[in-house]
Structure formats: structure tokens, C-alpha cells
N, C-alpha and C. Protein backbone atom coordinates (compact mmCIF):
# COMPACT_ATOMS: atom_id res chain seq x y z
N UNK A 1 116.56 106.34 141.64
CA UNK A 1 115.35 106.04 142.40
C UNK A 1 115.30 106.89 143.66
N UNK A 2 114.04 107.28 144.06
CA UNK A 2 114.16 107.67 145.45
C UNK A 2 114.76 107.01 146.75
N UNK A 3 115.13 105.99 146.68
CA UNK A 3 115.95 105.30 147.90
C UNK A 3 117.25 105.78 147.56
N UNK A 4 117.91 105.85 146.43
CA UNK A 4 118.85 105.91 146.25
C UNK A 4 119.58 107.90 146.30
N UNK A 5 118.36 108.32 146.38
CA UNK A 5 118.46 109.98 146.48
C UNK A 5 118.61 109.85 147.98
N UNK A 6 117.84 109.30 148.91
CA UNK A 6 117.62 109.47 150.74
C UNK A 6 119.19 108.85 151.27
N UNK A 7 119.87 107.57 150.67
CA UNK A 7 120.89 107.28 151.08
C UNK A 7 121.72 108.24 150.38
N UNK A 8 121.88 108.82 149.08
CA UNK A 8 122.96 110.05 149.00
C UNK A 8 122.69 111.61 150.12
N UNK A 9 121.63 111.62 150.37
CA UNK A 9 121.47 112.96 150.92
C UNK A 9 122.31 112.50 152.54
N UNK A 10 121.82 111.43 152.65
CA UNK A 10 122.45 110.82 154.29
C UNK A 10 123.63 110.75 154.54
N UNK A 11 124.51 110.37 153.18
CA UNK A 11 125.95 110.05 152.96
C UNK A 11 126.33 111.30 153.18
N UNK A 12 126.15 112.44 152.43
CA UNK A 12 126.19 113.62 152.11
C UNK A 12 126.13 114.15 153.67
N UNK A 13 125.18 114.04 154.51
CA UNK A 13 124.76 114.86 155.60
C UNK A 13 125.95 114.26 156.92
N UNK A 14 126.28 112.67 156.78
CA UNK A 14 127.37 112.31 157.81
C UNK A 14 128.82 113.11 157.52
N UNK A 15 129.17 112.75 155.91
CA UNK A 15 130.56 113.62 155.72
C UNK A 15 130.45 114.62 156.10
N UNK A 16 129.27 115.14 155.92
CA UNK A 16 129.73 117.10 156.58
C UNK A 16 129.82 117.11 158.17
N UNK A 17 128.40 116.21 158.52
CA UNK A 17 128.98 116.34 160.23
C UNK A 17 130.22 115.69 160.62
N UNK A 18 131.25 114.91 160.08
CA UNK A 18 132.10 114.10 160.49
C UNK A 18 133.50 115.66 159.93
N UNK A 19 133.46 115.85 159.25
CA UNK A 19 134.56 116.95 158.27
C UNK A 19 134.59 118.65 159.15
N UNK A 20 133.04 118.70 159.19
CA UNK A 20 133.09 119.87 159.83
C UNK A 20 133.06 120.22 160.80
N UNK A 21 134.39 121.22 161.75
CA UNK A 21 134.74 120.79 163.18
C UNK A 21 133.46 122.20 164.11
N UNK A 22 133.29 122.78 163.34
CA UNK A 22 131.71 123.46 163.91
C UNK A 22 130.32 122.90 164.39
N UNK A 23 130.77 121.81 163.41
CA UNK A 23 129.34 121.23 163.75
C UNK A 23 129.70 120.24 165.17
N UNK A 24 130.73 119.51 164.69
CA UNK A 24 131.56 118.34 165.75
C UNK A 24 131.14 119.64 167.22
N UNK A 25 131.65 120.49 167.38
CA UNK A 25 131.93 121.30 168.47
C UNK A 25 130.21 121.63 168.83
N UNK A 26 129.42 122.20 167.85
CA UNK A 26 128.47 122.46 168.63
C UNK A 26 127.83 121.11 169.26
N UNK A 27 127.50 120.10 168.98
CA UNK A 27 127.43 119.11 169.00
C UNK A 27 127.57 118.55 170.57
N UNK A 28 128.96 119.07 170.26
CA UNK A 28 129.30 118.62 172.03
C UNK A 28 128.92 119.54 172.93
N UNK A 29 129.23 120.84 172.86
CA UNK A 29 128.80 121.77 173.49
C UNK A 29 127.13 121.40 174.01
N UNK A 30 126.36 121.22 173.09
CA UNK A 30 125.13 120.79 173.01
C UNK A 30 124.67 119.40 173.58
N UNK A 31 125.39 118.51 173.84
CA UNK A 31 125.40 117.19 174.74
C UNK A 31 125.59 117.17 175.85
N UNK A 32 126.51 118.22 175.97
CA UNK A 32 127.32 118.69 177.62
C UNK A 32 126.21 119.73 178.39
N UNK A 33 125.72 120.60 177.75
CA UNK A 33 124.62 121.55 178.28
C UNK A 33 123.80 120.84 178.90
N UNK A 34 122.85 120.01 178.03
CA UNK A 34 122.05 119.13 178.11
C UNK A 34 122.01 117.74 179.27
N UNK A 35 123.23 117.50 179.25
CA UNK A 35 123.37 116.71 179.67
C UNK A 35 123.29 116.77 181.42
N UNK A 36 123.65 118.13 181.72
CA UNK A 36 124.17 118.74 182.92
C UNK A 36 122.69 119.49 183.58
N UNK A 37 122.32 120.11 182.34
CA UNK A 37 120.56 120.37 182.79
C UNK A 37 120.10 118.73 183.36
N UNK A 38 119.48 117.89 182.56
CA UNK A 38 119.12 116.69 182.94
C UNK A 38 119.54 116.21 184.57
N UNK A 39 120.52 116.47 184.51
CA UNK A 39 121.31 116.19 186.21
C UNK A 39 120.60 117.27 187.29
N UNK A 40 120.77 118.32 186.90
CA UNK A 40 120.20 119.47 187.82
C UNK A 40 118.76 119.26 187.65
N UNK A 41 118.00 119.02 186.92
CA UNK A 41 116.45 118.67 187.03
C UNK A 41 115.53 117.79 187.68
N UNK A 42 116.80 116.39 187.69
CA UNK A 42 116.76 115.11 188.52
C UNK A 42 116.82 115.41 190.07
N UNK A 43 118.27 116.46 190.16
CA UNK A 43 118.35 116.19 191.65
C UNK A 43 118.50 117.26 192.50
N UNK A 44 117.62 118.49 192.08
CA UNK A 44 117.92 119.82 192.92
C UNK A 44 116.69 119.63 193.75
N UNK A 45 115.64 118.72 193.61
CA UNK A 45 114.42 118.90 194.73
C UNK A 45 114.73 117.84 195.67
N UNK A 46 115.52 116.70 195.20
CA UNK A 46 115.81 115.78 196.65
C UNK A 46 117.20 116.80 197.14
N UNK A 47 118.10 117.36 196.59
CA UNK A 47 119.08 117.89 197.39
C UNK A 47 118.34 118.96 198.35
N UNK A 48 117.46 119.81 197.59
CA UNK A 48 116.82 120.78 198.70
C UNK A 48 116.33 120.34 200.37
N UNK A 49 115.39 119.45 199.58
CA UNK A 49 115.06 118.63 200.75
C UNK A 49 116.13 118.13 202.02
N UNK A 50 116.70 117.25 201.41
CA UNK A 50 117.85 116.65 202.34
C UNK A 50 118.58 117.98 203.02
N UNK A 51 118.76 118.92 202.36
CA UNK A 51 119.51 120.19 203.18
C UNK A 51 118.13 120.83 204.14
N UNK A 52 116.74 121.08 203.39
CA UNK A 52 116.04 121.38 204.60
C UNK A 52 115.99 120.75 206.07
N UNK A 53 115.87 119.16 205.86
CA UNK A 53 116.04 118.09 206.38
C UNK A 53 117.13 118.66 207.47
N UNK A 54 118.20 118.21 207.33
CA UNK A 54 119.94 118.66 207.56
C UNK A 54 119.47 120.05 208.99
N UNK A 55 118.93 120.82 207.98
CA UNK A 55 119.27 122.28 208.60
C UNK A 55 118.18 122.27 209.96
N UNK A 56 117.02 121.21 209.76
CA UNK A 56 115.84 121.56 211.36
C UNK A 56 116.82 120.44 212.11
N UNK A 57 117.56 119.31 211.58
CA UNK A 57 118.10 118.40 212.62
C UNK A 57 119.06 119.53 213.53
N UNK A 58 119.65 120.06 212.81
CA UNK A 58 120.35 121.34 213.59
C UNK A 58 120.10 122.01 214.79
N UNK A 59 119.37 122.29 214.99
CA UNK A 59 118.34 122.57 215.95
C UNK A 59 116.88 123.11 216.18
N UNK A 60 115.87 122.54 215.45
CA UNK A 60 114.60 122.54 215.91
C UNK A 60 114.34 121.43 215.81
N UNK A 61 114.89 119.93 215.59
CA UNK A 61 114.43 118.87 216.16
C UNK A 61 113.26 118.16 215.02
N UNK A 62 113.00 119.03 214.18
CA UNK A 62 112.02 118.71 213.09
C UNK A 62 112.31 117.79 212.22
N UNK A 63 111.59 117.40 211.19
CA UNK A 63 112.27 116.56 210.02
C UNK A 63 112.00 117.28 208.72
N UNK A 64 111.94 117.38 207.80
CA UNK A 64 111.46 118.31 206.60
C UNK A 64 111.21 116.83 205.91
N UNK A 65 109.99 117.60 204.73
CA UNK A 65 109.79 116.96 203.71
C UNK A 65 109.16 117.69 202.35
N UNK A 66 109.00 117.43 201.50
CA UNK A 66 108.33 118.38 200.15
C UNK A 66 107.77 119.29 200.67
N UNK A 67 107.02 119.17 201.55
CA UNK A 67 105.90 120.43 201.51
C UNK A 67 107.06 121.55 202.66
N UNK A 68 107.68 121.26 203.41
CA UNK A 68 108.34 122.26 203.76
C UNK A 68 109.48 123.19 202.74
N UNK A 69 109.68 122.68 201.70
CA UNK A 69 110.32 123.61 201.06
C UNK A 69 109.59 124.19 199.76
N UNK A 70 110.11 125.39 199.34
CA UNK A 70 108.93 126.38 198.55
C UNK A 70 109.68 125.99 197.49
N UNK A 71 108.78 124.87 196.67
CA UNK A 71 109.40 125.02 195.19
C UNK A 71 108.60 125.85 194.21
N UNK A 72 107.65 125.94 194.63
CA UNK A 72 106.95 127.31 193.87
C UNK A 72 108.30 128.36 193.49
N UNK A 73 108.50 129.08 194.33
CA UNK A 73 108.97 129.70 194.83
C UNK A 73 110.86 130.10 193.98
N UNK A 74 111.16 128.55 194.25
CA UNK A 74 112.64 128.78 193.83
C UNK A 74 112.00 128.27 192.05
N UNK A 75 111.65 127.93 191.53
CA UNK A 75 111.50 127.47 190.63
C UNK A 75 110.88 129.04 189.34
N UNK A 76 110.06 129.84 189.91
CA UNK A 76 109.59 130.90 189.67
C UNK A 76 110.96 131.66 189.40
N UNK A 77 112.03 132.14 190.54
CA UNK A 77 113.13 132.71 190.68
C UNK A 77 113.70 131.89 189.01
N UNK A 78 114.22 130.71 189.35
CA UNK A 78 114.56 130.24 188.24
C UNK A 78 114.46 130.70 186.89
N UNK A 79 113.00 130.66 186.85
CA UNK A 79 112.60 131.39 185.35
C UNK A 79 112.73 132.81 185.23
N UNK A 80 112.76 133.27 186.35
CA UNK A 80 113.00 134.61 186.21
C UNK A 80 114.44 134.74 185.56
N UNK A 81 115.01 134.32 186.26
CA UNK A 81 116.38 134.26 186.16
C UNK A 81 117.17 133.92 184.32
N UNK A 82 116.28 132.99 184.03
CA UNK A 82 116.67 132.26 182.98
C UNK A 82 115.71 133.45 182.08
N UNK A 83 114.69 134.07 182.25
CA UNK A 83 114.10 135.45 181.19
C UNK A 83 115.61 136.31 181.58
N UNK A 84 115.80 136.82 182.27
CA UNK A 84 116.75 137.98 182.29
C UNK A 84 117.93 138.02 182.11
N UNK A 85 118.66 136.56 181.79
CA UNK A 85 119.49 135.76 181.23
C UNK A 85 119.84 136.62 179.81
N UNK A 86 118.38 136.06 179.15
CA UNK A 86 117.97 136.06 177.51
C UNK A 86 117.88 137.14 177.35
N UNK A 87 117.09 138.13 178.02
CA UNK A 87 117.23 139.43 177.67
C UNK A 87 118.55 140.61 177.84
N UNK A 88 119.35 139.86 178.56
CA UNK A 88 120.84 140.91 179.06
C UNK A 88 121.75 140.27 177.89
N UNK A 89 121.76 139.06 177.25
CA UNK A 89 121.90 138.46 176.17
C UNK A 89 122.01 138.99 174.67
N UNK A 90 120.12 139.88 174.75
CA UNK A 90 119.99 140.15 173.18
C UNK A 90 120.70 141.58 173.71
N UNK A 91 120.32 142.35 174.48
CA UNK A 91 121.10 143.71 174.84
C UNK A 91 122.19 143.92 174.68
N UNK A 92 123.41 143.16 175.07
CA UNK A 92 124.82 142.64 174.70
C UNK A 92 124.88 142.61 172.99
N UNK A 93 124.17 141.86 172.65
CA UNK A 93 124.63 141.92 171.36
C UNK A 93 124.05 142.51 170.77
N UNK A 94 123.05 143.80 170.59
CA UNK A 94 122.61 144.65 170.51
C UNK A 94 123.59 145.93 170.29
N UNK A 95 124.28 146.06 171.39
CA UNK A 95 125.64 147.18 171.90
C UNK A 95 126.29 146.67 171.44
N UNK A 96 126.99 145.69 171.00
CA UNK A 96 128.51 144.97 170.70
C UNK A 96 128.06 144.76 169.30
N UNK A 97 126.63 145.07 168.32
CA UNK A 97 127.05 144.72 167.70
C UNK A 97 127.60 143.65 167.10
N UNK A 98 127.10 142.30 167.52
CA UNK A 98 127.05 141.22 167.24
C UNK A 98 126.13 140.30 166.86
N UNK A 99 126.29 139.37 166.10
CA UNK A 99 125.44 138.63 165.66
C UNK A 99 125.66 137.04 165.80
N UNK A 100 124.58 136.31 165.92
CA UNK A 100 125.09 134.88 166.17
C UNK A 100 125.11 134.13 164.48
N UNK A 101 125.93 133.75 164.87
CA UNK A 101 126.74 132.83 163.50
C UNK A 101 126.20 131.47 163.07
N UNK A 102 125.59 131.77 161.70
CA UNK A 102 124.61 130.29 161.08
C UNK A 102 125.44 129.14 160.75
N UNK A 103 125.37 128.25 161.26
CA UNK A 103 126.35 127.16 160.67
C UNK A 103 125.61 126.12 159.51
């Protein structure tokens, strides 16, 4: 029956992720990335802040808040950053002659 094809394909699909230590690994690799983005996404605009904050108590006596810091700005850099990442990336393996590996 078709129920009985969806629970073999499932059975089938846990043993391999449980057996195969490529998959186990990307897996984590892939939880840990993720996981660490999520953190940096949450809290790089209140940390900015609080350091803008920080840096006028220093001496101009000011207070900072959102609009004093340029997230335009760093966020743009960002992507820049994260394009030229990807592209020094395919170039590398371009020259080296490498290829990424299908699991």
C-alpha cells in the first residue's frame, strides 16, 4: 500500500542519516552556522547601539539611540562583504581546481 511505501522510504531515509557520518557532520556543521548567524542577527544592532551609547558618555555627554548609528550603512558593507566572500570562493576553486562534493 502506499502508507506502507512512505514509512519504508522514511525508515530507509533515518538509517542513512543515522549510518552516514557525512551527513551526521554536515548536519552539525549546518546547526552550528546557523545557529551562530541567528545570534549575530538578534544582537549586533542593540550591541552597536549600547557601544554608540558607551562611546558619547565618553565625552560628548550625549546619549545615542537607533537613529544615531548607520545601519544602512554597516549592513550594505555586510553584503558586500558576504558577495565578495562568494566570489573569491568560486575563484579559489576555479584555480585549485576543485569541486564541491555531492553527498
Amino acid at each position: 500500500t502506499r502508507y506502507r511505501r512512505i514509512i519504508n522510504t522514511l525508515n530507509g531515509a533515518w538509517t542513512t542519516l543515522l549510518t552516514d557520518p557525512k551527513i551526521i557532520l554536515l548536519g552539525i556543521i549546518s546547526s552550528l552556522f546557523e545557529g551562530h548567524m541567528y545570534i549575530f542577527v538578534f544582537f549586533w544592532t542593540p550591541a552597536l547601539v549600547e557601544y554608540a551609547h558607551n562611546d558619547n558618555d565618553n565625552g560628548n555627554g550625549g546619549s545615542s539611540n537607533y537613529h544615531d548609528v548607520p545601519f544602512g550603512v554597516i549592513f550594505s558593507t555586510f553584503m558586500i562583504c558576504t558577495m565578495m566572500g562568494s566570489r573569491l570562493n568560486m575563484i579559489l576553486l576555479e584555480r585549485c581546481q576543485l569541486q564541491a562534493e555531492r553527498v
